[in-house]
N, C-alpha and C. Protein backbone atom coordinates (compact mmCIF):
# COMPACT_ATOMS: atom_id res chain seq x y z
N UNK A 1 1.77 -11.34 -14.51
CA UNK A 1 2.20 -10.94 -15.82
C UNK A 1 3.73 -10.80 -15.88
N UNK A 2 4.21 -10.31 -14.73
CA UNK A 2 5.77 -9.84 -14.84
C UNK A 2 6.20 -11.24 -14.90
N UNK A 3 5.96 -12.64 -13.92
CA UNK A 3 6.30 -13.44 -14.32
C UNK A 3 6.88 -14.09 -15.48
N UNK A 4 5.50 -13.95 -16.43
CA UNK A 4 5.32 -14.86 -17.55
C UNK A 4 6.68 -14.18 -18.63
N UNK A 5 6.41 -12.45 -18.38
CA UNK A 5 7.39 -12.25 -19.36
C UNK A 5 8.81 -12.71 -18.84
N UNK A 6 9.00 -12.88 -17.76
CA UNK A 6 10.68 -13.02 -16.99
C UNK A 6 10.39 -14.49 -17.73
N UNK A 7 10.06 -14.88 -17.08
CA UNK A 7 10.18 -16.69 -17.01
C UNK A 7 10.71 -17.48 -18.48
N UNK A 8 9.46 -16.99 -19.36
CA UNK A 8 8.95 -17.48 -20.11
C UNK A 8 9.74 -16.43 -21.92
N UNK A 9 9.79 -15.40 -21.07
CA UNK A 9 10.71 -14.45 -22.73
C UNK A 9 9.50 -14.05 -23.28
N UNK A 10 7.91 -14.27 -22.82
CA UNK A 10 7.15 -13.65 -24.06
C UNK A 10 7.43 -12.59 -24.49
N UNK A 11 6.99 -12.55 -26.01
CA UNK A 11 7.13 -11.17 -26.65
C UNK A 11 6.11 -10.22 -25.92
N UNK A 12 7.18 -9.09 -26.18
CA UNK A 12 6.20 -7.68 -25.40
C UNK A 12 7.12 -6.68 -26.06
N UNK A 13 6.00 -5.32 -25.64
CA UNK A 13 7.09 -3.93 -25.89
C UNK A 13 8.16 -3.34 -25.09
N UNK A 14 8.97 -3.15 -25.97
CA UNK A 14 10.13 -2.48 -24.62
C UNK A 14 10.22 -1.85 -23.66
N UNK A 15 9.00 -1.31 -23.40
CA UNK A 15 8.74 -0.68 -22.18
C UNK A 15 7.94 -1.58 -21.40
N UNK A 16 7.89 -2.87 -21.72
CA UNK A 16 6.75 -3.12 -20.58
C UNK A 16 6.85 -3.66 -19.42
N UNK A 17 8.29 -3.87 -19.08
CA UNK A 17 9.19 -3.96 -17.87
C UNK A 17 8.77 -2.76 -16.70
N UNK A 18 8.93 -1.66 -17.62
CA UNK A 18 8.84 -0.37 -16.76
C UNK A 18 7.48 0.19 -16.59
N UNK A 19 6.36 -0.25 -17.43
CA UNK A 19 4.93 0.20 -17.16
C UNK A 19 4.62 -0.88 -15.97
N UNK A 20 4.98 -2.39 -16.07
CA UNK A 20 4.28 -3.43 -14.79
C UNK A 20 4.79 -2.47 -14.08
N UNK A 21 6.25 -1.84 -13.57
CA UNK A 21 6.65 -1.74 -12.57
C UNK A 21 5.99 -0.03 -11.83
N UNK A 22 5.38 0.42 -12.73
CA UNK A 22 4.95 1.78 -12.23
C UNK A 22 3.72 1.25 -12.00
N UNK A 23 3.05 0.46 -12.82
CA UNK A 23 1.40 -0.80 -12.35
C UNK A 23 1.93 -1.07 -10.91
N UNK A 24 2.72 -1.57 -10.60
CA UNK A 24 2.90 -2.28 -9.35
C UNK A 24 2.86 -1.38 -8.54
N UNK A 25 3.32 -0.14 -8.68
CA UNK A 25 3.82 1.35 -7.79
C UNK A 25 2.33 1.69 -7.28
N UNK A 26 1.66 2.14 -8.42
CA UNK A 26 0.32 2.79 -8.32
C UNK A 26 -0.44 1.47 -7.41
N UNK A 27 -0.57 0.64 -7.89
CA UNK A 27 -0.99 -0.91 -6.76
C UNK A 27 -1.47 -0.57 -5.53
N UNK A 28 0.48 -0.86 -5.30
CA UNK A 28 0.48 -0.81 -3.54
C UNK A 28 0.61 0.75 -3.09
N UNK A 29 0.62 1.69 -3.55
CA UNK A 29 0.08 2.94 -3.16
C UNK A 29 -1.00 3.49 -2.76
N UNK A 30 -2.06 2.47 -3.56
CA UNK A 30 -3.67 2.26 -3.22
C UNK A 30 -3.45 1.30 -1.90
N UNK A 31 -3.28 0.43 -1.84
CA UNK A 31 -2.85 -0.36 -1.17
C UNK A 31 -2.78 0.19 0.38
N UNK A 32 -1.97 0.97 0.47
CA UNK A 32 -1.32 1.27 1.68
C UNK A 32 -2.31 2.77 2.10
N UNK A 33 -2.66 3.25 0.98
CA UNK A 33 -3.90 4.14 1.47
C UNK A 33 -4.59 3.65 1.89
N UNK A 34 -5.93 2.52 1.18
CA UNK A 34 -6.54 2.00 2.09
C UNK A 34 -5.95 1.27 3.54
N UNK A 35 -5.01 0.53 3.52
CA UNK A 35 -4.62 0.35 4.71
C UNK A 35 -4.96 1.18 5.87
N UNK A 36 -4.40 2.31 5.61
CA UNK A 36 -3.71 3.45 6.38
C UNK A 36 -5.69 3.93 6.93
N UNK A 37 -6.48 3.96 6.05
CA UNK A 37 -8.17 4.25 6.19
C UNK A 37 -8.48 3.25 7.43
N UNK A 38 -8.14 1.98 6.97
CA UNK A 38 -8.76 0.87 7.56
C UNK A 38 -8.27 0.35 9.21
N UNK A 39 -6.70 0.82 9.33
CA UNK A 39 -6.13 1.23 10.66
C UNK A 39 -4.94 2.53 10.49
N UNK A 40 -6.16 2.99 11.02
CA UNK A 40 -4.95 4.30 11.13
C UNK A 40 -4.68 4.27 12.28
N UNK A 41 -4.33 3.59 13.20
CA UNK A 41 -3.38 3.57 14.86
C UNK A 41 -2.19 2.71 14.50
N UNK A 42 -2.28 1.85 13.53
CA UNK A 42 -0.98 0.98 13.15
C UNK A 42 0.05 2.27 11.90
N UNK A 43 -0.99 3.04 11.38
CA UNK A 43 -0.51 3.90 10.73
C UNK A 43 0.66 4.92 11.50
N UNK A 44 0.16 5.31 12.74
CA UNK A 44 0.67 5.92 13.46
C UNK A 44 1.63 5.78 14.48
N UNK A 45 1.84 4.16 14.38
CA UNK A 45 2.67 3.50 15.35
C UNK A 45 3.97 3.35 14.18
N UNK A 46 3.75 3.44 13.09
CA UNK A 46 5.10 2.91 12.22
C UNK A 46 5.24 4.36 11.91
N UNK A 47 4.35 5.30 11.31
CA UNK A 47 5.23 6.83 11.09
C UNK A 47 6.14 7.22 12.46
N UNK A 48 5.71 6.99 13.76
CA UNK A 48 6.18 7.46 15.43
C UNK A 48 7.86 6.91 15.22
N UNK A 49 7.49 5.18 14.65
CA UNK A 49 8.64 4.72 15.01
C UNK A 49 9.41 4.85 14.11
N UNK A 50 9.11 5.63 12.49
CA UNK A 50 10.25 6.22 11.80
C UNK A 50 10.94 7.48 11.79
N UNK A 51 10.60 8.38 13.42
CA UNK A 51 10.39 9.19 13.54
C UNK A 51 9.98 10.63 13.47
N UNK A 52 8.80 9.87 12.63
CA UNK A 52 8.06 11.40 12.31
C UNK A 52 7.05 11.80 13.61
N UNK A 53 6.69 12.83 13.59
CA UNK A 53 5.96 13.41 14.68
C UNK A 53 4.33 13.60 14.28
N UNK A 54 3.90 12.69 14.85
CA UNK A 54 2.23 12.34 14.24
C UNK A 54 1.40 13.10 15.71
N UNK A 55 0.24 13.87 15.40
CA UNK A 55 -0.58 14.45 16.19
C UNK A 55 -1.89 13.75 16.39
N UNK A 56 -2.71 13.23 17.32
CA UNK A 56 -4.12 12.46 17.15
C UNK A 56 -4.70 13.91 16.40
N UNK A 57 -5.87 13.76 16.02
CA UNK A 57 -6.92 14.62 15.50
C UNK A 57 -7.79 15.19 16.68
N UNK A 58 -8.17 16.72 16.92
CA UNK A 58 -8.78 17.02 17.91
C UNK A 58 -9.91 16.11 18.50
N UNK A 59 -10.44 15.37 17.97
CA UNK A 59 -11.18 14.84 18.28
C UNK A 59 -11.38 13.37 18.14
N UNK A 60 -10.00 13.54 19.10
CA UNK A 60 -9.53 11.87 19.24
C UNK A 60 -8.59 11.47 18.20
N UNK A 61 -8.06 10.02 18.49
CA UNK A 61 -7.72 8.82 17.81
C UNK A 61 -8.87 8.62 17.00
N UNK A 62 -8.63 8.05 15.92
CA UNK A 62 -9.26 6.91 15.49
C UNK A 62 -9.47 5.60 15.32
N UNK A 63 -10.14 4.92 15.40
CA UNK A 63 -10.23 3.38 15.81
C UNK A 63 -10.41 3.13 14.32
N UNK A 64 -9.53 1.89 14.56
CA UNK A 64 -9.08 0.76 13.52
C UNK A 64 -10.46 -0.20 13.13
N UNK A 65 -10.62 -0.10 11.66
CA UNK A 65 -12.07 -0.92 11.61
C UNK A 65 -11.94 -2.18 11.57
N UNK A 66 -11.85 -3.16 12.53
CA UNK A 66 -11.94 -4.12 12.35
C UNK A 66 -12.33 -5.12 11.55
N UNK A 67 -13.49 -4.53 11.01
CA UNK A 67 -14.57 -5.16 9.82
C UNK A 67 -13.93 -5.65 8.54
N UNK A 68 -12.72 -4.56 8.41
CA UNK A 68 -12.48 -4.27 7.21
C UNK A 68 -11.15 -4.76 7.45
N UNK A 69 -10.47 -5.50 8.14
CA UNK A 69 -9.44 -5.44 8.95
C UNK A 69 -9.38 -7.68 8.58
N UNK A 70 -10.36 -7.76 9.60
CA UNK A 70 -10.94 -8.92 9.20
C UNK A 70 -11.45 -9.94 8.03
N UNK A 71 -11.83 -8.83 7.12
CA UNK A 71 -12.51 -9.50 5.97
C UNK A 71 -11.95 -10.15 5.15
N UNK A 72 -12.87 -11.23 4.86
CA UNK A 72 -12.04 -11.94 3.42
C UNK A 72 -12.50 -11.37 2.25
């Protein structure tokens, strides 16, 4: 959609630059939650290496679901 309006000039409302772009926000925010569900050890390897201080859960790591990891 952001395309068509850049590209192309369709008519739209003046805000609708700034609603795609909070659409896009909310997106990949879902996005990166599920991620973060689906491997949380890659989760924990990029918070480590931005140096935040990440703790396993008493009862272990959690393993990365492959399933979900894999899927088309």
């Amino acid at each position: 959609m952001a395309f068509v309006l850049h590209e192309f000039g369709v008519d739209r409302q003046p805000d609708a630059p700034h609603v795609l772009r909070e659409g896009r926000e909310r997106w990949r925010r879902r996005q990166i939650a599920a991620l973060v569900r689906d491997a949380p050890d890659e989760a924990v390897r990029v918070l480590r290496d931005l140096g935040y201080a990440v703790a396993d859960p008493t009862d272990g790591p959690v393993q990365a679901k492959a399933g979900k990891l894999q899927a088309w």
